[in-house]
Structures are given as C-alpha cells and as structure tokens.
N, C-alpha and C. Protein backbone atom coordinates (compact mmCIF):
# COMPACT_ATOMS: atom_id res chain seq x y z
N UNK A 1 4.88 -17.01 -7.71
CA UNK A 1 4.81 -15.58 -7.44
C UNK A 1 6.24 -15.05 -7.29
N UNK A 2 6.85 -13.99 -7.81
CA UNK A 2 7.79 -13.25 -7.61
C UNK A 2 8.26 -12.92 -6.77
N UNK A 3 9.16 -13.03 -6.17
CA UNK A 3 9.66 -12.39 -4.82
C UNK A 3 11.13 -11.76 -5.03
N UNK A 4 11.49 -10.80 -3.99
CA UNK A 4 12.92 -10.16 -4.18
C UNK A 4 13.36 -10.63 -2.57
N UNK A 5 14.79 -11.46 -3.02
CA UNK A 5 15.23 -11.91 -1.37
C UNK A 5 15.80 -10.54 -0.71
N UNK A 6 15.45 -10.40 0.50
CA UNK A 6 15.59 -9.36 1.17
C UNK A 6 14.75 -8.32 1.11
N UNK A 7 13.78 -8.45 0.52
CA UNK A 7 12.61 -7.06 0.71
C UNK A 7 11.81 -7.10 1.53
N UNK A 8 11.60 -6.51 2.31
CA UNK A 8 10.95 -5.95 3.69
C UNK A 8 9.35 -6.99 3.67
N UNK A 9 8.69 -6.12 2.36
CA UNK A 9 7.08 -6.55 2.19
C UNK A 9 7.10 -8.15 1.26
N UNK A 10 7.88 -8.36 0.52
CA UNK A 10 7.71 -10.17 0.33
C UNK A 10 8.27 -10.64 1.24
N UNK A 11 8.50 -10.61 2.26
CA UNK A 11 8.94 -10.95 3.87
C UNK A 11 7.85 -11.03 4.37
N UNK A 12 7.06 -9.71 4.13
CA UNK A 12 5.87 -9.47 4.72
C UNK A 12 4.80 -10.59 4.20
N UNK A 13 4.85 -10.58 3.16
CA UNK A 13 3.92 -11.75 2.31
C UNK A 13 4.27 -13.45 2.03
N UNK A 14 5.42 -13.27 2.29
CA UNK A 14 5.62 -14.90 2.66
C UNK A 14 5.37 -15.31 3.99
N UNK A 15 4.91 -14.24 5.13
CA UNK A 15 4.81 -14.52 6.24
C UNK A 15 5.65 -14.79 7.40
N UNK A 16 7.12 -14.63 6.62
CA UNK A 16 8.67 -14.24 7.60
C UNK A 16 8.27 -13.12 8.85
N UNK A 17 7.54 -11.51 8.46
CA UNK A 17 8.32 -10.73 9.02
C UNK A 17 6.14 -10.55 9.57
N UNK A 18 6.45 -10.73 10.80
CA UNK A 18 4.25 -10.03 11.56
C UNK A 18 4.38 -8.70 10.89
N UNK A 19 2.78 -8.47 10.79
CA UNK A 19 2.05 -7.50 10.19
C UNK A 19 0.95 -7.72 10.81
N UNK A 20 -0.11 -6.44 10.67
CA UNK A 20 -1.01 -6.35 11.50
C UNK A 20 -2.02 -6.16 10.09
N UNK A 21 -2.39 -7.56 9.68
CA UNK A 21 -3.38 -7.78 8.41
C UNK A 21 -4.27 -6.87 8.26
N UNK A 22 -4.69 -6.48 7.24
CA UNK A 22 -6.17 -6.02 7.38
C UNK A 22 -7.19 -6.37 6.54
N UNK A 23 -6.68 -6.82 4.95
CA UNK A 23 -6.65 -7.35 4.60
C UNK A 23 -6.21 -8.25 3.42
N UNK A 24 -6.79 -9.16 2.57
CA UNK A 24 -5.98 -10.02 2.11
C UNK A 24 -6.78 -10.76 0.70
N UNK A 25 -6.35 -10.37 -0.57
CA UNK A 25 -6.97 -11.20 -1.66
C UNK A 25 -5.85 -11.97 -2.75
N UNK A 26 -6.33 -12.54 -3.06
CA UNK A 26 -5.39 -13.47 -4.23
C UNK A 26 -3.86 -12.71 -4.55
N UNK A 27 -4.26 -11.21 -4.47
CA UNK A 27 -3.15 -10.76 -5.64
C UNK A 27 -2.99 -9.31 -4.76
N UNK A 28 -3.49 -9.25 -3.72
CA UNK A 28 -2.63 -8.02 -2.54
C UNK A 28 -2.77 -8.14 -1.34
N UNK A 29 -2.28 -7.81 -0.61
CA UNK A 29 -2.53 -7.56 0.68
C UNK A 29 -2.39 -6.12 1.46
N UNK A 30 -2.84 -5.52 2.65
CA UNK A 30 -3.28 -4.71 3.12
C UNK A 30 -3.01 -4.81 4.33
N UNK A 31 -2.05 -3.61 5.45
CA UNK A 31 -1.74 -4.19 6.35
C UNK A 31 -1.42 -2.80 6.69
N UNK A 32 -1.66 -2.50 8.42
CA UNK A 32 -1.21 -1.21 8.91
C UNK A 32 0.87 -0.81 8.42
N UNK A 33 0.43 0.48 8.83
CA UNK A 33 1.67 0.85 8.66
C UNK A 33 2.41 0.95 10.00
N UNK A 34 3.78 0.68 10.32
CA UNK A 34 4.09 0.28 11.65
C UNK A 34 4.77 1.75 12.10
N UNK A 35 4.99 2.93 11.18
CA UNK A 35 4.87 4.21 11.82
C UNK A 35 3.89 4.82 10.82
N UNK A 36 2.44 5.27 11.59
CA UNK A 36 1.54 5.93 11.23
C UNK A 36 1.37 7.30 11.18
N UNK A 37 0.92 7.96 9.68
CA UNK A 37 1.00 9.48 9.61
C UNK A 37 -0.38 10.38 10.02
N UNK A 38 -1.22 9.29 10.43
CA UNK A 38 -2.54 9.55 10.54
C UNK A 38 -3.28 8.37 11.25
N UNK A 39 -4.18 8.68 11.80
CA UNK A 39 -5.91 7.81 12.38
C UNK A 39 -5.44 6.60 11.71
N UNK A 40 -5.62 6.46 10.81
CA UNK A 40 -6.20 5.36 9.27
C UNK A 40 -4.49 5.43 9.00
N UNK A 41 -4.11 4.63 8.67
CA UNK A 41 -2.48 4.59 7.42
C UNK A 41 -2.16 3.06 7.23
N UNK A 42 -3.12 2.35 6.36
CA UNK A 42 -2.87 1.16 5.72
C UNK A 42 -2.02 0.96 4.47
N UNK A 43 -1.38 -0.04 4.22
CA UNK A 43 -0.11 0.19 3.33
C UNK A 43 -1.05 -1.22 2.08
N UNK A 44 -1.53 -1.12 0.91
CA UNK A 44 -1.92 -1.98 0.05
C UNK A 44 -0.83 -2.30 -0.90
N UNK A 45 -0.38 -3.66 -1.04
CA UNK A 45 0.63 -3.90 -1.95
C UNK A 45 0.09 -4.57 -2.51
N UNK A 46 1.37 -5.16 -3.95
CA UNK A 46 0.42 -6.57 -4.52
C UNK A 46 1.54 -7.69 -3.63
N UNK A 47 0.99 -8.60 -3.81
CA UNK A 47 1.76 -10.10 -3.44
C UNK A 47 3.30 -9.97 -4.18
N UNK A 48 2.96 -10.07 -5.49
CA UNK A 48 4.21 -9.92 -6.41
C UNK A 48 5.26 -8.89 -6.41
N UNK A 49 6.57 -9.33 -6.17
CA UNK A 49 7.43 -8.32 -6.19
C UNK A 49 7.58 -7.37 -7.26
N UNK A 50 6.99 -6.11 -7.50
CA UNK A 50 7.02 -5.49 -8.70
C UNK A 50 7.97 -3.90 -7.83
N UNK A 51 8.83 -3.30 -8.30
CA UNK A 51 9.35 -2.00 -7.56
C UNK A 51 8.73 -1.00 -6.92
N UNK A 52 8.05 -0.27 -8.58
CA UNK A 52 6.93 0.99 -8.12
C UNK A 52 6.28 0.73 -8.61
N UNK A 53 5.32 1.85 -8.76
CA UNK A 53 3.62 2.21 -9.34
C UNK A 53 4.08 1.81 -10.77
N UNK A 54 5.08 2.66 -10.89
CA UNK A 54 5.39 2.42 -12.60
C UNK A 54 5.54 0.99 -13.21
N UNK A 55 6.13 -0.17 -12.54
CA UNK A 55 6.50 -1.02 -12.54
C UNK A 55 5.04 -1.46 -12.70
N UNK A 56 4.55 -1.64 -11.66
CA UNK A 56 3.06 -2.21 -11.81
C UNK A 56 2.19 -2.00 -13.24
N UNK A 57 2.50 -0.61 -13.24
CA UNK A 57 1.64 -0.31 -14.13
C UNK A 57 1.77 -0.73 -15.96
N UNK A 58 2.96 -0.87 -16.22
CA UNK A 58 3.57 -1.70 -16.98
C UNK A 58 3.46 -3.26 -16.98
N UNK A 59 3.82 -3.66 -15.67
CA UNK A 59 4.13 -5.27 -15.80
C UNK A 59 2.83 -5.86 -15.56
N UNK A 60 2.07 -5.34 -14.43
CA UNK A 60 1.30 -6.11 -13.93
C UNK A 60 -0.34 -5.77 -14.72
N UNK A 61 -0.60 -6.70 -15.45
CA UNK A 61 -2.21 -6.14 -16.28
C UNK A 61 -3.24 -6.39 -15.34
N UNK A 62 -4.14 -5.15 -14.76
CA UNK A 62 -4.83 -5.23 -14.15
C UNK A 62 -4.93 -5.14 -12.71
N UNK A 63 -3.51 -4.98 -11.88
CA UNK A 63 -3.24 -5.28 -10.76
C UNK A 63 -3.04 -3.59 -10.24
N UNK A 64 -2.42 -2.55 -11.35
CA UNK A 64 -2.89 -1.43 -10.18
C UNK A 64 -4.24 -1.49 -9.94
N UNK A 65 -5.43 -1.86 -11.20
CA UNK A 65 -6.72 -1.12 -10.54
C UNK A 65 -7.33 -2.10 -9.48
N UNK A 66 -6.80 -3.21 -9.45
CA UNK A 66 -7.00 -3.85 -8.11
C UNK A 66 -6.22 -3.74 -6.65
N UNK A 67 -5.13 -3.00 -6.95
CA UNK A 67 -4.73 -2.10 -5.47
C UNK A 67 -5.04 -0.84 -5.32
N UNK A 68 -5.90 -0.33 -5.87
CA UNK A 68 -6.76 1.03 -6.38
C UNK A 68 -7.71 0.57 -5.37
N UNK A 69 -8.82 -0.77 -6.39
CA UNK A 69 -10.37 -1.06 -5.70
C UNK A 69 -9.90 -1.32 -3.84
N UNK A 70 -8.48 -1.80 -4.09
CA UNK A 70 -8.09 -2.28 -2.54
C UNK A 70 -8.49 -1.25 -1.65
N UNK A 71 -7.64 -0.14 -1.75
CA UNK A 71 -8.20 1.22 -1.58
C UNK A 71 -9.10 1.43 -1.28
N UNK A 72 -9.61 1.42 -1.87
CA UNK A 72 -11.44 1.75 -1.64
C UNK A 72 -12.06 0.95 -0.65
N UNK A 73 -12.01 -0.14 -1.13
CA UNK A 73 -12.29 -1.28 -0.06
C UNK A 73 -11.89 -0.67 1.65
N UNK A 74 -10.63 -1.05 1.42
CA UNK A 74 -9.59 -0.35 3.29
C UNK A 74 -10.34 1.02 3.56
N UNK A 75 -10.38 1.67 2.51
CA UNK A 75 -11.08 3.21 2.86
C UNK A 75 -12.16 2.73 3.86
N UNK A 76 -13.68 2.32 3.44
CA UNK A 76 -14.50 1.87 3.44
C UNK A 76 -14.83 1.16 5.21
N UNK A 77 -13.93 -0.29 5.07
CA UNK A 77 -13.71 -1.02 6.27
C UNK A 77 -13.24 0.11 7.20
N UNK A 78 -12.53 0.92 6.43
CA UNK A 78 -11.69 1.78 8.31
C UNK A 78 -12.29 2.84 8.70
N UNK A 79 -13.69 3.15 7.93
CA UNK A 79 -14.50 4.25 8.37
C UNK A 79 -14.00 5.62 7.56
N UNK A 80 -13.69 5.30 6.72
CA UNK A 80 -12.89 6.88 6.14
C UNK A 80 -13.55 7.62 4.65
N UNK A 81 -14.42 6.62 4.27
CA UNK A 81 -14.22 6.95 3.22
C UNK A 81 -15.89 7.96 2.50
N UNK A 82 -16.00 8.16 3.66
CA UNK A 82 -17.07 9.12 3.52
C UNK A 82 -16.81 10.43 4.35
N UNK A 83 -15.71 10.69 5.18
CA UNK A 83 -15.31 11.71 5.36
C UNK A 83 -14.01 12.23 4.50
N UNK A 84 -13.20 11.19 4.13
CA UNK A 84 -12.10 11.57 3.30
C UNK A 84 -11.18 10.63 3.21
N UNK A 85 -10.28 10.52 2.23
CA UNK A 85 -9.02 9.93 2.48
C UNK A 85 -7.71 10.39 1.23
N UNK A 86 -6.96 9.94 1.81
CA UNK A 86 -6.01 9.96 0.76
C UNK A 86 -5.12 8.78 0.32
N UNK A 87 -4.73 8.66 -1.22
CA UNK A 87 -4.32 7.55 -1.21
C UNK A 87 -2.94 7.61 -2.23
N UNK A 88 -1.97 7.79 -1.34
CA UNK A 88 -0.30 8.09 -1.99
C UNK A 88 0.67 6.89 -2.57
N UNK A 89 1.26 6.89 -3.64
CA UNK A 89 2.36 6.34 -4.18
C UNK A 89 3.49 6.77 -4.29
N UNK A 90 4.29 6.39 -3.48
CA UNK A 90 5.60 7.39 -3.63
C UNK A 90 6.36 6.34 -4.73
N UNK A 91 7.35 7.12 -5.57
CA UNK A 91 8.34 6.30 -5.99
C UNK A 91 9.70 6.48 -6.75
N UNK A 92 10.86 5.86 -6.26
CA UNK A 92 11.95 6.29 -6.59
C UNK A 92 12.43 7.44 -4.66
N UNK A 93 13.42 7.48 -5.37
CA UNK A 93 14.42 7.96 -3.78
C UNK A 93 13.43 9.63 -3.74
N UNK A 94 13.55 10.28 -4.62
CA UNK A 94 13.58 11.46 -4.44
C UNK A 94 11.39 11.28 -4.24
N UNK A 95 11.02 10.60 -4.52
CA UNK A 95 10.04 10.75 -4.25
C UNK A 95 9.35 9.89 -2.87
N UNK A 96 10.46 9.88 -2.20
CA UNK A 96 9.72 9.76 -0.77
C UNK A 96 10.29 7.77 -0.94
N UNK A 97 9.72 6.94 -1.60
CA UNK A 97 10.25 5.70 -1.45
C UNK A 97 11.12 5.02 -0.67
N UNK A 98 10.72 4.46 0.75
CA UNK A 98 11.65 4.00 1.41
C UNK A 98 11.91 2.33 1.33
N UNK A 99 10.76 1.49 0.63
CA UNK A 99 10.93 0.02 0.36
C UNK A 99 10.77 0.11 -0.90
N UNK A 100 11.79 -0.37 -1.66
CA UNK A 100 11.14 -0.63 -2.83
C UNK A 100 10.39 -1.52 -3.43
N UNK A 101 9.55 -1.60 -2.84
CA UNK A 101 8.30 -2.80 -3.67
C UNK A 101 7.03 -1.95 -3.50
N UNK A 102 6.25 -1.85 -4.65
CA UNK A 102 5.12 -1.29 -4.70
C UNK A 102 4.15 -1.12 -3.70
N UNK A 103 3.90 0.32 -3.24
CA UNK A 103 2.68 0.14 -2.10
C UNK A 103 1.94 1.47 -1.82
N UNK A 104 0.90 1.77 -2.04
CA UNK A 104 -0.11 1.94 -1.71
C UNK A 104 -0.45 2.96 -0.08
N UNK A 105 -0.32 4.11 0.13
CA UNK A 105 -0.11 4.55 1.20
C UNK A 105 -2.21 4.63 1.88
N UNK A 106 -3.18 4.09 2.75
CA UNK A 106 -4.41 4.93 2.54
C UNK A 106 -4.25 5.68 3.71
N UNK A 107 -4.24 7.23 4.05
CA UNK A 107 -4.38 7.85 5.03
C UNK A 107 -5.65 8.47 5.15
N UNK A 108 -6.02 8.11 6.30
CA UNK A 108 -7.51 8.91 6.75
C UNK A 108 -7.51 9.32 8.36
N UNK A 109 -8.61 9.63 8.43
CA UNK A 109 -9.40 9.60 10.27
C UNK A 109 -9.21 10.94 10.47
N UNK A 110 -8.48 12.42 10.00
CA UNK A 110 -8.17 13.45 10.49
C UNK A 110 -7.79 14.35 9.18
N UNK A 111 -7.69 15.87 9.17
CA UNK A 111 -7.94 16.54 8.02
C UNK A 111 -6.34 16.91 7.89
N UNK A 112 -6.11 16.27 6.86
CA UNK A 112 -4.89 15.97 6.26
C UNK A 112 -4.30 17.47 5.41
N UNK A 113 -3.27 17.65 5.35
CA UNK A 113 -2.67 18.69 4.78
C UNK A 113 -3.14 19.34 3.42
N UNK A 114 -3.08 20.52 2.91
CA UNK A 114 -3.79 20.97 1.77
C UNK A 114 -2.58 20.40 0.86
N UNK A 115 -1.57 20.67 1.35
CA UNK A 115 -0.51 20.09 0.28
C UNK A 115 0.33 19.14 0.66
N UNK A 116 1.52 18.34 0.21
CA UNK A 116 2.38 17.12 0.75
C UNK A 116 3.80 17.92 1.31
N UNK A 117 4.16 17.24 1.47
CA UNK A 117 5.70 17.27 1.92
C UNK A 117 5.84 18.62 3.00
C-alpha cells in the first residue's frame, strides 16, 4: 500500500498517530474529525496515499465510489442519513485542503448552511 512519509492520515492508517475509528474496510477507513463542524463530522479516506478527489479519481479504479458507499454507510451508522447530510471534498490550497491526502468530509446531526464558505 502507498504511503507518503510525513502525512498526517497514513500516520493515521499505519496506526502511528490515535484516531477515534469508526470505521474500517480493506481499502478505507473512517474516523471522527478531531475539530468538528457539526453533530456528525467523520473524515472517510482510502488507506492508499492518493492527494485529492482528483487523484483518486484518476488513479484509483473504483475506490472513489467506495469512499462514496463509505459515506453512506457512516451517514447511516451515525443516524444522519434520513434527516440529512452532507458530504464535502475539498481540494488543492484554495479549496479549503488542509492535509493533502484524499478525504471525505460527512457532516450531519444539525441544519447545515444553504451555502459553503
């Protein structure tokens, strides 16, 4: 599996740096966010060090729509997903990106902004 030395979340996934699991399959993992924007704010990555969405979506065959279904899934488990949720990719500097390794924002539990930023 790919890793980038010094990145925050393959830290996170080699099991260097605690996280508060939520959960966990072959090819992502799912884990609170340690400053939360909402009720619900689980962070879904893949295992593999890939940058952004874009990256993924290129390199990895099959692996956004399985941090997509992840999504759904976390929605689901955290009670959200029949009142609402949202589910953000930031990427690159200007678009919000503060780690660069691919991830998956799910915010729920409370009625979230009509627009971002």
């Amino acid at each position: 599996m790919a890793t980038e030395p010094g990145c925050l979340f393959c830290r996170i996934v080699a099991g260097e740096i605690p996280a508060t699991i939520v959960r966990e399959t072959d090819r992502t993992l799912a884990f609170r966010d340690i400053s939360p924007q909402a009720p619900v704010h689980v962070l879904v990555i893949p295992k593999v060090h890939l940058a952004d969405v874009g990256s993924v979506a290129v390199e990895g065959p099959g692996l956004l729509s399985a941090l997509l279904e992840e999504c759904v899934v976390v929605a689901v488990e955290e009670g959200v997903a029949d009142s609402g949720y949202r589910v953000v990719f930031n990427s690159g500097p200007q678009g919000g990106q503060a780690v660069h390794h691919c991830h998956a924002h799910v915010l729920g539990g409370r009625q979230l902004a009509d627009q971002l930023g």
